[in-house]
Protein backbone atom coordinates (compact mmCIF):
# COMPACT_ATOMS: atom_id res chain seq x y z
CA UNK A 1 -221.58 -22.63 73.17
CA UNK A 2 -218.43 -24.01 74.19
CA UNK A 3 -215.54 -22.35 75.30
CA UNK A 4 -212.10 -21.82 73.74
CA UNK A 5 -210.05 -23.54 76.68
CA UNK A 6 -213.17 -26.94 76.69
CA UNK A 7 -211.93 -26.79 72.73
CA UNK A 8 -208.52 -26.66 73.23
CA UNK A 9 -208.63 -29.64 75.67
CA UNK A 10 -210.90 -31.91 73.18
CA UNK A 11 -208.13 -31.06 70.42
CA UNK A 12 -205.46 -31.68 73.09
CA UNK A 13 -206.92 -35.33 74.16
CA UNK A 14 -207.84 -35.89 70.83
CA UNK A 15 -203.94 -35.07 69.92
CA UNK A 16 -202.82 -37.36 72.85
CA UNK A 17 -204.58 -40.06 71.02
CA UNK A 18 -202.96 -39.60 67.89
CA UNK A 19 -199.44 -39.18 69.47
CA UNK A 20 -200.14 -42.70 71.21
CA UNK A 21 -200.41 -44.22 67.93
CA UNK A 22 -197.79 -42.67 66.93
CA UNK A 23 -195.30 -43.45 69.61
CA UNK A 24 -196.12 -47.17 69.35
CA UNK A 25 -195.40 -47.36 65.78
CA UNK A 26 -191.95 -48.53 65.88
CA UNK A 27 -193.13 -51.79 68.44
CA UNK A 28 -192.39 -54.47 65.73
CA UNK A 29 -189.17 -53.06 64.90
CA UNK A 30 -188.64 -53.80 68.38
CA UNK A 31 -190.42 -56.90 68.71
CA UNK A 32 -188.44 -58.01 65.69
CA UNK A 33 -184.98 -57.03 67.76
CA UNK A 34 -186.17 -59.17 70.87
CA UNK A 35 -186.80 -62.07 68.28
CA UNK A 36 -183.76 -62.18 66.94
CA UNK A 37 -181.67 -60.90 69.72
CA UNK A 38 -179.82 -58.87 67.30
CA UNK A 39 -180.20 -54.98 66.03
CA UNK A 40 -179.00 -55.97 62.63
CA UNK A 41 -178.96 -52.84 60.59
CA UNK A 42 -181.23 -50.78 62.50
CA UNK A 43 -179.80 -47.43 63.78
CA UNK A 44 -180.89 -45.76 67.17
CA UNK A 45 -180.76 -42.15 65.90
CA UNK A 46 -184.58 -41.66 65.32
CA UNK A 47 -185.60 -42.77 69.02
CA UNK A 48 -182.02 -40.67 70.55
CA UNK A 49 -183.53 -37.76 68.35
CA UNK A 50 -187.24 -38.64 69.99
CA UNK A 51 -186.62 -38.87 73.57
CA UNK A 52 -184.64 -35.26 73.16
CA UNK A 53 -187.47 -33.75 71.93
CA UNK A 54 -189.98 -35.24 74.50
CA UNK A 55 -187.51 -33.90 77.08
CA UNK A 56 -187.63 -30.38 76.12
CA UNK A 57 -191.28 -30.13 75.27
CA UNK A 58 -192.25 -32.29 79.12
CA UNK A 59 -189.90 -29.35 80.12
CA UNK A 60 -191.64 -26.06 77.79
CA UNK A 61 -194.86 -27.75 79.60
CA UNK A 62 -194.69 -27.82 83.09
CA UNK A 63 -196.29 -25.01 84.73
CA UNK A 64 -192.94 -23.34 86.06
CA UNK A 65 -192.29 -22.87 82.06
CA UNK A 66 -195.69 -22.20 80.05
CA UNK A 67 -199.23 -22.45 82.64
CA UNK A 68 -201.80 -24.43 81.09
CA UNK A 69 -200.17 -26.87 79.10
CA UNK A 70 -200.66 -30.09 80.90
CA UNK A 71 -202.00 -32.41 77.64
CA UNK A 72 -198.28 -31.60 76.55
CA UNK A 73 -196.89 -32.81 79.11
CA UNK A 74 -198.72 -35.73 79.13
CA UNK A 75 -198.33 -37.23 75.94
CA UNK A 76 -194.13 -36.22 75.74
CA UNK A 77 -194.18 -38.03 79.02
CA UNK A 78 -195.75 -41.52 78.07
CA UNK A 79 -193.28 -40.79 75.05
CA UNK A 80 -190.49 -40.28 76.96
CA UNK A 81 -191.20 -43.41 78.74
CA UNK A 82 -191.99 -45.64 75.64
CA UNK A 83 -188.35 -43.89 74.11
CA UNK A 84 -186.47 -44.96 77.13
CA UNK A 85 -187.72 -48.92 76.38
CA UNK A 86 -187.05 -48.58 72.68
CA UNK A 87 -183.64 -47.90 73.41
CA UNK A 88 -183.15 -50.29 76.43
CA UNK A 89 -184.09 -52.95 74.09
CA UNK A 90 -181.83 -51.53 71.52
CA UNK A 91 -178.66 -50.83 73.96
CA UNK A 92 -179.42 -54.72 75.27
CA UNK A 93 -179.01 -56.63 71.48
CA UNK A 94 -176.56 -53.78 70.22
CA UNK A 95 -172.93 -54.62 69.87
CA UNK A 96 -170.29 -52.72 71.82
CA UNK A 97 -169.47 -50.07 68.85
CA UNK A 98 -173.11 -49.30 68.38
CA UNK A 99 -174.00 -49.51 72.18
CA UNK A 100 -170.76 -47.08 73.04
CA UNK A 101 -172.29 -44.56 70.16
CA UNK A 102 -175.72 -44.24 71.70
CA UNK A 103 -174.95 -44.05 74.76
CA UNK A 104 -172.09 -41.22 74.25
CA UNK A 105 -175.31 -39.55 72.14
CA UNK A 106 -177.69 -40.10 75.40
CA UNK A 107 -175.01 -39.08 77.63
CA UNK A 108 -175.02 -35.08 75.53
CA UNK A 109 -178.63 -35.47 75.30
CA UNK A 110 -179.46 -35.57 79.30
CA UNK A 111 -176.72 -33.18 80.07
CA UNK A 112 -177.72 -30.48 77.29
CA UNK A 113 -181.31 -31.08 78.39
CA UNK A 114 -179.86 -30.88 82.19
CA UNK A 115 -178.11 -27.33 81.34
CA UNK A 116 -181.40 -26.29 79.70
CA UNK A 117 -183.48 -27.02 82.89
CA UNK A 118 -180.60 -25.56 85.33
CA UNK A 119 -180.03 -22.38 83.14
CA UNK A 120 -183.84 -21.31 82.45
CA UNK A 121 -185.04 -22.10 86.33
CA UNK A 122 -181.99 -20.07 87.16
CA UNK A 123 -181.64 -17.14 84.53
CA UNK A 124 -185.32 -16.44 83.52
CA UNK A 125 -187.65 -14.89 86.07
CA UNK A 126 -190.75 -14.74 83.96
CA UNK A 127 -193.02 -17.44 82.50
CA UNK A 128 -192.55 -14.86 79.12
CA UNK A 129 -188.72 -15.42 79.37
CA UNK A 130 -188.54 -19.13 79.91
CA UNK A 131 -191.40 -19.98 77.44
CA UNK A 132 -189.36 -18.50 74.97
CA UNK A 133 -186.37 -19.87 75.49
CA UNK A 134 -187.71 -23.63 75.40
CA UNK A 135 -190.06 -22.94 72.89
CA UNK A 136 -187.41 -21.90 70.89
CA UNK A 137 -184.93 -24.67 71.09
CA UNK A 138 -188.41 -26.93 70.86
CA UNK A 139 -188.99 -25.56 67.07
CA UNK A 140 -185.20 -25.93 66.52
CA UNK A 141 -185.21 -29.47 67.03
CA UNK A 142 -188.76 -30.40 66.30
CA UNK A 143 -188.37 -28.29 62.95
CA UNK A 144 -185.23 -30.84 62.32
CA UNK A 145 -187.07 -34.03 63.05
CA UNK A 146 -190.23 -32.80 60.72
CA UNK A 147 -187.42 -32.36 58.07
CA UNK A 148 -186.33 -36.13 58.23
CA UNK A 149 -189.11 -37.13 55.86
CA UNK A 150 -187.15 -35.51 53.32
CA UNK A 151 -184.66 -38.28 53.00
CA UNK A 152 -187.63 -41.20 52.57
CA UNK A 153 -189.54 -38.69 49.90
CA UNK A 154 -186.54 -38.16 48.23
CA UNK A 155 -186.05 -42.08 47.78
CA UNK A 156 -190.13 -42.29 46.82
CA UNK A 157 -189.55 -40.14 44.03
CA UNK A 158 -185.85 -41.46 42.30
CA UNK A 159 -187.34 -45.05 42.87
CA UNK A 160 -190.87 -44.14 41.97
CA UNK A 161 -191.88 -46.34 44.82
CA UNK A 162 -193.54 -45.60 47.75
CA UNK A 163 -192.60 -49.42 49.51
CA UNK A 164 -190.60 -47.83 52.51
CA UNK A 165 -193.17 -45.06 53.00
CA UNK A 166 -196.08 -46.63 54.67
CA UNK A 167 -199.68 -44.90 53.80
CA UNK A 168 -201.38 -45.55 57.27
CA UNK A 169 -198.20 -43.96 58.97
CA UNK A 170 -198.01 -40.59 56.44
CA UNK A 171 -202.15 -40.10 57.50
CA UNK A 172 -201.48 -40.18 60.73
CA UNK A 173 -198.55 -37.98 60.48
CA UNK A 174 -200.90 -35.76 58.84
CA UNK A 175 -203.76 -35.74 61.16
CA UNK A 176 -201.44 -35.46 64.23
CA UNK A 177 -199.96 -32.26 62.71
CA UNK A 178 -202.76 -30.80 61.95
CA UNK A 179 -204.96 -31.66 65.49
CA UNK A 180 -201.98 -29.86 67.24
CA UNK A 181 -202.01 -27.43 64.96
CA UNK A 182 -205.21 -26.71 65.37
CA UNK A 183 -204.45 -27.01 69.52
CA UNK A 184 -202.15 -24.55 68.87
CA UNK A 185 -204.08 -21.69 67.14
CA UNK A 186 -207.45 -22.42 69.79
CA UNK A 187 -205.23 -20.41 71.96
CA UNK A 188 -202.28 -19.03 69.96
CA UNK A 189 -198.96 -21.07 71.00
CA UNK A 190 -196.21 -19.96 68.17
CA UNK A 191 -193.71 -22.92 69.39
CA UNK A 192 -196.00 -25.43 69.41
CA UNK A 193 -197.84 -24.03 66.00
CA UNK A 194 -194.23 -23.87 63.82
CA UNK A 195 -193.40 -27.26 64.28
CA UNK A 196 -196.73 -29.40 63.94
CA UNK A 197 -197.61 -26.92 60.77
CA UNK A 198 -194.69 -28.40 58.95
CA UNK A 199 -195.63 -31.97 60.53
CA UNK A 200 -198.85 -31.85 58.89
CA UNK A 201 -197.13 -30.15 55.51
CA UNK A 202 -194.71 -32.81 54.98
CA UNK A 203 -197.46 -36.10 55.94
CA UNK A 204 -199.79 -33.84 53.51
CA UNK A 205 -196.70 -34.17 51.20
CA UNK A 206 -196.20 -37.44 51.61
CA UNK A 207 -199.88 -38.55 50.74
CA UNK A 208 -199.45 -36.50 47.47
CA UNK A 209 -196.50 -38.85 46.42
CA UNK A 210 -197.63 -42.11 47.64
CA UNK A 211 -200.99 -41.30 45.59
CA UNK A 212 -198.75 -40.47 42.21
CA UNK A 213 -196.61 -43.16 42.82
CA UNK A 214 -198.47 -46.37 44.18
CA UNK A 215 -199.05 -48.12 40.97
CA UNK A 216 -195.81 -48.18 40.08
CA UNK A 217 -194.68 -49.92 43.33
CA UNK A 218 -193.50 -53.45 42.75
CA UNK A 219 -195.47 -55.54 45.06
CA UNK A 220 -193.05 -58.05 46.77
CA UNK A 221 -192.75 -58.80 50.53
CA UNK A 222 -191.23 -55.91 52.75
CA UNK A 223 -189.08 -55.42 55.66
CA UNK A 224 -188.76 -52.02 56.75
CA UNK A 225 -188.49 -50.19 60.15
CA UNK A 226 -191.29 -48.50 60.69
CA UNK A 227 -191.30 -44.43 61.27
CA UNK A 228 -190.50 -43.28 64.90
CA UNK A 229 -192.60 -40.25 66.32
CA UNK A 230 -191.83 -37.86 68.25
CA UNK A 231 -194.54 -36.25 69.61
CA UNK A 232 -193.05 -33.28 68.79
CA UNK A 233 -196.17 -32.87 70.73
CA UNK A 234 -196.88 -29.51 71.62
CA UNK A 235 -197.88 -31.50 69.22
CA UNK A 236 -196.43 -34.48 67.26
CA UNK A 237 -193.63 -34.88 65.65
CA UNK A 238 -193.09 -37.60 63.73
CA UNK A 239 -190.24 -39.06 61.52
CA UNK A 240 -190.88 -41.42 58.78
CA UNK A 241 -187.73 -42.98 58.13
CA UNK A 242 -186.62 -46.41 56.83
CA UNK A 243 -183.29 -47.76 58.31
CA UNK A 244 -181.51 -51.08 56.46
């Protein structure tokens, strides 16, 4: 029979996967900015919003914080990495306004995540302690990125129209919740559970309304930006959100 922790690690990799997927979702939004040398109307807040969150939950899984979480680390790492070229490309074809913006954003990001490392190392003692403390501020701001979808189902449901909602984006969504959910409970982790729970709530929402609403989508030609992720890994985190 297998064990709980050989379980736990086939969710995990499975998870890791999933989160891949994810994380590479936004390439032709990027491929579309090197094209055209130009950001247009595209905004960097999803992938600022992203790389935060893969900071902090690299950070809740490193042994010194929570033992035994390595598949976390792993997949907020390759995220953290695929983030940082996002916005490279972005800060490269952005104008001086926009580039000054993200990078003021960046600039609070690294030093809030800095103060976070420097004051949990330094004022927690126990594994207990500092697990908490990340964890928390993890289902803070994972929490807020699950909520984004909000936004994009409100719009489904006034327009009746599910064109800036992408279906293969919302399953994943949902499937990446609920494989780190399921992670998660193998071996109880509250801070990772809270946050991919409502990941795979909202995709499940999301499937709901692009079912009731598909036929009444006018079928034209679309540009949209496709959804950013964030790995809200513990589990994933991802934000479906259309910016023109």
């Amino acid at each position: 029979m297998i064990s709980p922790d050989a379980a736990r690690n086939v969710v995990g990799i499975i998870g890791n996967v999933i989160s891949f997927g994810l994380f590479l979702s936004p390439a032709p939004t990027f491929w579309r900015i090197w094209k055209a040398r130009d950001v247009e109307e595209f905004k960097p807040d999803p992938y600022l919003a992203t790389l935060l969150n893969c900071m902090l939950w690299v950070f809740y899984g490193i042994p010194v914080v929570h033992p035994n979480s390595i598949l976390v680390v792993t997949i907020n790492g390759i995220g953290l990495v695929i983030e940082a070229i996002y916005l490279t490309i972005f800060f490269i074809y952005s104008d001086g306004k926009k580039r000054k913006k993200a990078f003021a954003i960046l600039a609070v990001e690294i030093l809030f995540v800095v103060a976070v490392v420097l004051g949990v190392i330094l004022g927690a003692h126990t594994h207990e302690k500092r697990s908490m403390i990340v964890g928390i501020l993890c289902v803070i701001f994972g929490s807020m990125m699950y909520a984004s979808p909000l936004t994009i189902m409100g719009k489904v449901i006034k327009t009746k129209s599910v064109e800036y909602m992408p279906f293969l984006l919302s399953l994943v969504s949902f499937l990446n919740g609920c494989c780190w959910t399921a992670y998660a409970l193998i071996r109880f982790d509250l801070y990772v559970t809270i946050p991919n729970a409502l990941g795979a709530f909202f995709g499940l929402i999301q499937l709901i309304l692009y079912v009731w609403y598909y036929k009444s989508t006018p079928k034209k030609e679309k540009n949209v930006e496709l959804p950013t992720v964030s790995r809200n890994v513990g589990g994933g985190n991802v934000t479906v959100s259309v910016e023109r």
